[in-house]
Protein backbone atom coordinates (compact mmCIF):
# COMPACT_ATOMS: atom_id res chain seq x y z
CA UNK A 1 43.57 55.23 64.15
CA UNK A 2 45.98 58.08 65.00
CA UNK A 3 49.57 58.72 63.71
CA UNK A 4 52.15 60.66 64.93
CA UNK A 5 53.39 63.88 63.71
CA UNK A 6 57.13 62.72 61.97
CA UNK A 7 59.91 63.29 64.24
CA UNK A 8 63.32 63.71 63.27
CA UNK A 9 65.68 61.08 64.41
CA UNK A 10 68.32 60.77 62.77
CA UNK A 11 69.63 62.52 59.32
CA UNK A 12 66.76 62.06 56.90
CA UNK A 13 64.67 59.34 58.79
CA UNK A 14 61.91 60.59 59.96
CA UNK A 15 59.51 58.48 62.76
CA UNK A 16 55.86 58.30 63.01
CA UNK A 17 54.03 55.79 65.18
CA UNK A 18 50.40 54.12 63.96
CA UNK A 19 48.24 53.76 66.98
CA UNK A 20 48.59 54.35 71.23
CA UNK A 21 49.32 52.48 74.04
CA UNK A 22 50.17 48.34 73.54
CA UNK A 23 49.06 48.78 69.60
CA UNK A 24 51.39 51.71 69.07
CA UNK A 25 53.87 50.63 65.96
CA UNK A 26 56.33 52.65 64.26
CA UNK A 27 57.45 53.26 60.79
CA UNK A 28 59.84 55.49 59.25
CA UNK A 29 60.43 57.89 56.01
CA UNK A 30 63.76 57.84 55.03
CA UNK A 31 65.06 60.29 52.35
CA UNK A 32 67.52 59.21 50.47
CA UNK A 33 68.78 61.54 47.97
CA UNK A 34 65.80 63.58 46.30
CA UNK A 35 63.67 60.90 47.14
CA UNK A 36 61.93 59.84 50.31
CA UNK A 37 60.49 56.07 50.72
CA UNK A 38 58.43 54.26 53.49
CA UNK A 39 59.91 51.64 55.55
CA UNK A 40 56.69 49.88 57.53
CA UNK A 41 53.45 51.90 57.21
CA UNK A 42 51.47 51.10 60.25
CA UNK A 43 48.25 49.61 61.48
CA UNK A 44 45.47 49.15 58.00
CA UNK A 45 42.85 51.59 60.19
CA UNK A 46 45.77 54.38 60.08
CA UNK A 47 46.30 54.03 56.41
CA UNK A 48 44.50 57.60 56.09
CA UNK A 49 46.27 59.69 58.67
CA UNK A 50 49.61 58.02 57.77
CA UNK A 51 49.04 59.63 53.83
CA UNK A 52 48.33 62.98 55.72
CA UNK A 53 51.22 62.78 57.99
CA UNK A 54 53.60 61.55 55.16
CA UNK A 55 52.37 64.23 52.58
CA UNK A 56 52.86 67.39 55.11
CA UNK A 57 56.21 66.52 55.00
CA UNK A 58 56.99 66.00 51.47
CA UNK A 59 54.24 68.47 49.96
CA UNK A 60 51.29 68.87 48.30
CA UNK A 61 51.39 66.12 45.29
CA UNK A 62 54.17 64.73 46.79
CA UNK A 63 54.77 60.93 47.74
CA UNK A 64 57.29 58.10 48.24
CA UNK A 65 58.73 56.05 45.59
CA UNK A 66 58.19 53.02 47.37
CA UNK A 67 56.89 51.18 50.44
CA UNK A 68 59.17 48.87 52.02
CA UNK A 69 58.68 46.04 54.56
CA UNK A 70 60.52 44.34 57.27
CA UNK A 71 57.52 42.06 57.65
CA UNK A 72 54.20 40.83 56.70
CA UNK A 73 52.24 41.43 59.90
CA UNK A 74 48.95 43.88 60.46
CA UNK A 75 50.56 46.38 62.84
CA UNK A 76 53.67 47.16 59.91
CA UNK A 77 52.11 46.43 56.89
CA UNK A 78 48.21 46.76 57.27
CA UNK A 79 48.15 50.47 55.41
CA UNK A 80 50.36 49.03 52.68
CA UNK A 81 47.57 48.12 50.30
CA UNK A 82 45.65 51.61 50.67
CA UNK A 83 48.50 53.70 50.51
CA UNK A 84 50.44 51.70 47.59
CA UNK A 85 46.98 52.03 45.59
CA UNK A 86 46.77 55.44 46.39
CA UNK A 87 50.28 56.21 45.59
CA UNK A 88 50.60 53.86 43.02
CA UNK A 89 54.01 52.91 44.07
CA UNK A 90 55.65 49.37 44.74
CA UNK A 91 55.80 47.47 48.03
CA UNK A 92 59.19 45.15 48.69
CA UNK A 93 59.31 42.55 50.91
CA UNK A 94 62.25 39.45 51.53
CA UNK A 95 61.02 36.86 48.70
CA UNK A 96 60.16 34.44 52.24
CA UNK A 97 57.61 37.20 53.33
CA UNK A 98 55.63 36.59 50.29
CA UNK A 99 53.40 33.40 50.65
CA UNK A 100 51.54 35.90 53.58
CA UNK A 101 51.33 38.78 50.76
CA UNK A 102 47.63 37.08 50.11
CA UNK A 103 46.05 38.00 53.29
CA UNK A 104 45.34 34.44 54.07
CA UNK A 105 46.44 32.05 57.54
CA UNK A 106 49.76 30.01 55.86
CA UNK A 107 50.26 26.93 58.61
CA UNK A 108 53.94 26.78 57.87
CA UNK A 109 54.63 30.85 58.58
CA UNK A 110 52.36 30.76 61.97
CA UNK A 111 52.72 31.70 65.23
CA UNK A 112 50.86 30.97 68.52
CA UNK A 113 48.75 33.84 68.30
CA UNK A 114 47.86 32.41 64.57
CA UNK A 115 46.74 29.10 65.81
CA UNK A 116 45.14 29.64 69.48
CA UNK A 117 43.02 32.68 67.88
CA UNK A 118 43.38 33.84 64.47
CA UNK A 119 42.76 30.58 62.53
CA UNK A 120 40.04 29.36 64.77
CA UNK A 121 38.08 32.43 64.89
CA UNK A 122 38.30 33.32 61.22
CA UNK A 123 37.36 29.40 60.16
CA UNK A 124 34.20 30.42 62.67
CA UNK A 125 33.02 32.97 60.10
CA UNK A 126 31.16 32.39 57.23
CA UNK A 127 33.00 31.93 53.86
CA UNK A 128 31.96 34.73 52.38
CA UNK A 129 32.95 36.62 55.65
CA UNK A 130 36.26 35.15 55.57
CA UNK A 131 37.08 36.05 51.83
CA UNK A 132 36.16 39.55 52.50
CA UNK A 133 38.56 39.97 55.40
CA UNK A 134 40.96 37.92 53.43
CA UNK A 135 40.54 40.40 50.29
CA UNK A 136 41.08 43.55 52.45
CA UNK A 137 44.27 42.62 53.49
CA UNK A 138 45.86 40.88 50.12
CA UNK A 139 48.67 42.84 48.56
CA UNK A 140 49.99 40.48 45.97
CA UNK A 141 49.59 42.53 43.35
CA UNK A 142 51.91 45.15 45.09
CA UNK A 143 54.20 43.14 46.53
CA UNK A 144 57.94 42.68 45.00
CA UNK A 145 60.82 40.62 46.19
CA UNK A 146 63.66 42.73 47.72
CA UNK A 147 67.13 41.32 45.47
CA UNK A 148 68.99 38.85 47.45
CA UNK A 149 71.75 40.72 47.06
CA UNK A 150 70.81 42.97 49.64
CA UNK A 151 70.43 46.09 47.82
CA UNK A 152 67.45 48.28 48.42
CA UNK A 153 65.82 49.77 45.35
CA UNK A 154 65.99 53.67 45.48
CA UNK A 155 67.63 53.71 48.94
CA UNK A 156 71.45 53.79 48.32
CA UNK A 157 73.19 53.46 51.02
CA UNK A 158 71.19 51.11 53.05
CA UNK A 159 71.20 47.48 52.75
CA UNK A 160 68.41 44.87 54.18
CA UNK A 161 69.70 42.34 56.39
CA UNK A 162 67.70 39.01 56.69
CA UNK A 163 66.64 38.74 60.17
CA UNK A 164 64.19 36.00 60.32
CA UNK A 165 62.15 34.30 63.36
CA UNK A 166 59.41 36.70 64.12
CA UNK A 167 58.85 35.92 60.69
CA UNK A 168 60.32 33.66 57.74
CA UNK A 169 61.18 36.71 55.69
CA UNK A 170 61.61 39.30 58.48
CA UNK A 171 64.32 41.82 57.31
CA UNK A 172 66.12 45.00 59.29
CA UNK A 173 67.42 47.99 57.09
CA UNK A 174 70.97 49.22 57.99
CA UNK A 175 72.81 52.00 57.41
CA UNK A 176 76.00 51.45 57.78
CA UNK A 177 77.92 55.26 57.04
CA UNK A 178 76.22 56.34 60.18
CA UNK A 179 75.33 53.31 61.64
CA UNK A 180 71.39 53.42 61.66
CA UNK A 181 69.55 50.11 62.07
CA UNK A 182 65.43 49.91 61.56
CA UNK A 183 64.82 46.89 63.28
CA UNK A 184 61.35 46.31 63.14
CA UNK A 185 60.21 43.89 65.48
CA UNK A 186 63.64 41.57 65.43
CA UNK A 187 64.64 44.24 68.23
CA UNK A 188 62.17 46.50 69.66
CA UNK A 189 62.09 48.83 73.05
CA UNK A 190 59.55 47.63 75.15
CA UNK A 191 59.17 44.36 76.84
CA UNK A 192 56.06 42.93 74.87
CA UNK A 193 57.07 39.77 76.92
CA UNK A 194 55.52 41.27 80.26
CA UNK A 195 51.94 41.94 80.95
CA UNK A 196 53.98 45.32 82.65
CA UNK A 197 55.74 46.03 79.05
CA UNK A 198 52.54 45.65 77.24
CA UNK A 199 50.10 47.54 79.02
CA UNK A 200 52.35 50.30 80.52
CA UNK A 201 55.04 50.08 77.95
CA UNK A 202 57.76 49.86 80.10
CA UNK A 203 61.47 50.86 78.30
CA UNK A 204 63.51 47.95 77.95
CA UNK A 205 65.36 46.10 74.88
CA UNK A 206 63.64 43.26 74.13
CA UNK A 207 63.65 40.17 71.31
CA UNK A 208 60.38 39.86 69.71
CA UNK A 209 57.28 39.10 71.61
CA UNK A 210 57.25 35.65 71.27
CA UNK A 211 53.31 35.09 70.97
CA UNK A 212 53.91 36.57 67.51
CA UNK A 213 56.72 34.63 66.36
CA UNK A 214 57.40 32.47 63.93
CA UNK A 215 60.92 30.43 65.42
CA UNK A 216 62.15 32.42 68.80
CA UNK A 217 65.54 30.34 68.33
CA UNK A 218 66.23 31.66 65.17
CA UNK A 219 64.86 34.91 66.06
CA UNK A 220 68.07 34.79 68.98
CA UNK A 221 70.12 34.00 65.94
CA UNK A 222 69.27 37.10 64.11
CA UNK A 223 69.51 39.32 67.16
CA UNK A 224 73.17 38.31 67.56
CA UNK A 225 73.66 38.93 63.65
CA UNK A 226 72.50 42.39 64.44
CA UNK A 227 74.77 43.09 67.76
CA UNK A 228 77.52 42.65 64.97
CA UNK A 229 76.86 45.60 63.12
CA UNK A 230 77.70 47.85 65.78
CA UNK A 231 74.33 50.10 65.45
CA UNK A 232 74.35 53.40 66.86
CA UNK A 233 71.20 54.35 66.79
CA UNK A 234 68.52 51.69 66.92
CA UNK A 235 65.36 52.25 65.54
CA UNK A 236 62.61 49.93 66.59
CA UNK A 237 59.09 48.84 65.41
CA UNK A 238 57.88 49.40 68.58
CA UNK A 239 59.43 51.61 71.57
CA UNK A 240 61.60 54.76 71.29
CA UNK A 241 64.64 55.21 69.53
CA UNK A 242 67.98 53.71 71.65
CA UNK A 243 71.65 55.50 71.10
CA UNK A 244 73.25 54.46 74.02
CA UNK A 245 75.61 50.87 74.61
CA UNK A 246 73.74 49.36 71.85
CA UNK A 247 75.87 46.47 70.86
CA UNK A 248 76.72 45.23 74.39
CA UNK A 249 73.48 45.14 75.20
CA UNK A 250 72.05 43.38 72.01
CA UNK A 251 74.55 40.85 73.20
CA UNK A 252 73.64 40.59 76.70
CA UNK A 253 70.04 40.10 75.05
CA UNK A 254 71.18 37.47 72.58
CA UNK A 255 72.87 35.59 75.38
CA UNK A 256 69.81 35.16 77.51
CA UNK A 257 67.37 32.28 77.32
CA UNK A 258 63.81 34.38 79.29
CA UNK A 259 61.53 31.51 80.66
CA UNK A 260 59.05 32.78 77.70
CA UNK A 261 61.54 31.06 74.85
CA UNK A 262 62.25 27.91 77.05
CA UNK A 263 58.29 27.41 77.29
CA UNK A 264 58.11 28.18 73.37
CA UNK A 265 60.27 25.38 72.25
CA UNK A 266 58.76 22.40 74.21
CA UNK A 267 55.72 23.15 72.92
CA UNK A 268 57.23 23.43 69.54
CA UNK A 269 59.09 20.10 70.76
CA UNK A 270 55.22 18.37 71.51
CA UNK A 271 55.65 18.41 75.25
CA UNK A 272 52.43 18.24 76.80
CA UNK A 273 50.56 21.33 76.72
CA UNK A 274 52.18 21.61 72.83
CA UNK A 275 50.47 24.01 70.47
């Protein structure tokens, strides 16, 4: 899978993008100091390429400290194993992230997607199948809890902010001197809501997609908890960078209730039709 050459987006945070078209996802190198560290690292079939990428930049024998993640998902943590291993450098994650560290489906951190497709079609497999898949995607041996303080290890200056609903233990990373927030998916760019968004990728600030998420109401919650930090530069796991009226829109975007979200919660609710 292709990545991006690193682009320059703000002092020291540099942003690459794993993949094209509707699987494009971003992640970012952020120096901090001497040091540089990974926040998100892309799709698992881009682990390669993202090592290249990352290495032109910091120099031959060169590497990160660490690997940190705003979620568990495939698209922003799927290289995390390979290029951990190859680093041999630690991966953080929000301690809630962690039961999906193991590669396997966990019922209680699901999402639609999870249960209409991904359960039923790996329980289709063959065990052995199913372990193998499982295996290639298990990082609990890399995997450390970020401190609930907030601090971020080897990144002074930032602070992770818990921004759950796409996932359990889905964190941003803020910057608050110059007011840089990595949102990964809690905010992105593009409407993944619309077939338009997703195929053309069509500009336009947007919750998480809600086929992917976890609890869309508390996912509204954390969007507003974000539209209180006053970002000025927004820095998405998917879409292009935003700089302009960021807060009023985030709460504009908090405010709304899209048809998608009302739909979400009577099936969570067991309406008919229910998930």
């Amino acid at each position: 899978m292709r990545v991006s050459e690193p682009r320059e987006i703000a002092s020291g945070l540099l942003l690459l993008t794993s993949g094209s078209g509707p699987l494009a996802s971003n992640f970012y190198l952020v120096r901090t100091g001497p040091a540089w560290v990974l926040v998100d690292c892309g799709w698992g079939s881009g682990a390669e390429p993202a090592r290249i990428a990352v290495e032109r930049v910091l120099g031959p024998g060169a590497k990160p400290d660490a690997i940190f993640l705003t979620h568990i998902h495939p698209d922003h943590s799927g290289a995390a194993g390979a290029l951990a291993r190859a680093w041999k450098v630690p991966v953080y994650a929000h301690q809630a992230e962690l039961p999906m560290a193991a590669g396997r489906y966990v019922p209680a951190r699901s999402m639609p997607l999870d249960r209409w497709i991904t359960a039923p079609l790996m329980w289709s497999l063959p065990a052995r199948a199913r372990r193998r898949i499982e295996a290639a995607g298990d990082i609990s041996d890399l995997v450390r809890p970020l401190p609930r303080s907030g601090e971020v290890p080897g990144m002074p200056g930032w602070v992770a902010v818990p921004t759950p609903g796409h996932t359990a233990g889905h964190v941003a990373y803020w910057r608050a001197s110059d007011g840089v927030l990595i949102t990964g998916d809690a905010i992105v760019t593009v409407n993944l809501n619309s077939l338009g968004g997703i195929l053309l990728g069509l500009p336009d600030l947007s919750g998480p997609p809600w086929y992917t998420t976890w609890n869309m109401d508390v996912a509204k919650a954390s969007v507003t908890r974000l539209a209180g930090l006053g970002p000025r530069l927004l820095a998405p796991g998917h879409g292009q960078p935003l700089t302009f009226g960021i807060a009023p829109r985030l709460r504009a975007l908090a405010a709304k209730e899209p048809r998608q979200r009302t739909a979400f919660r009577r099936r969570a609710a067991g309406a008919p039709g229910a998930v």
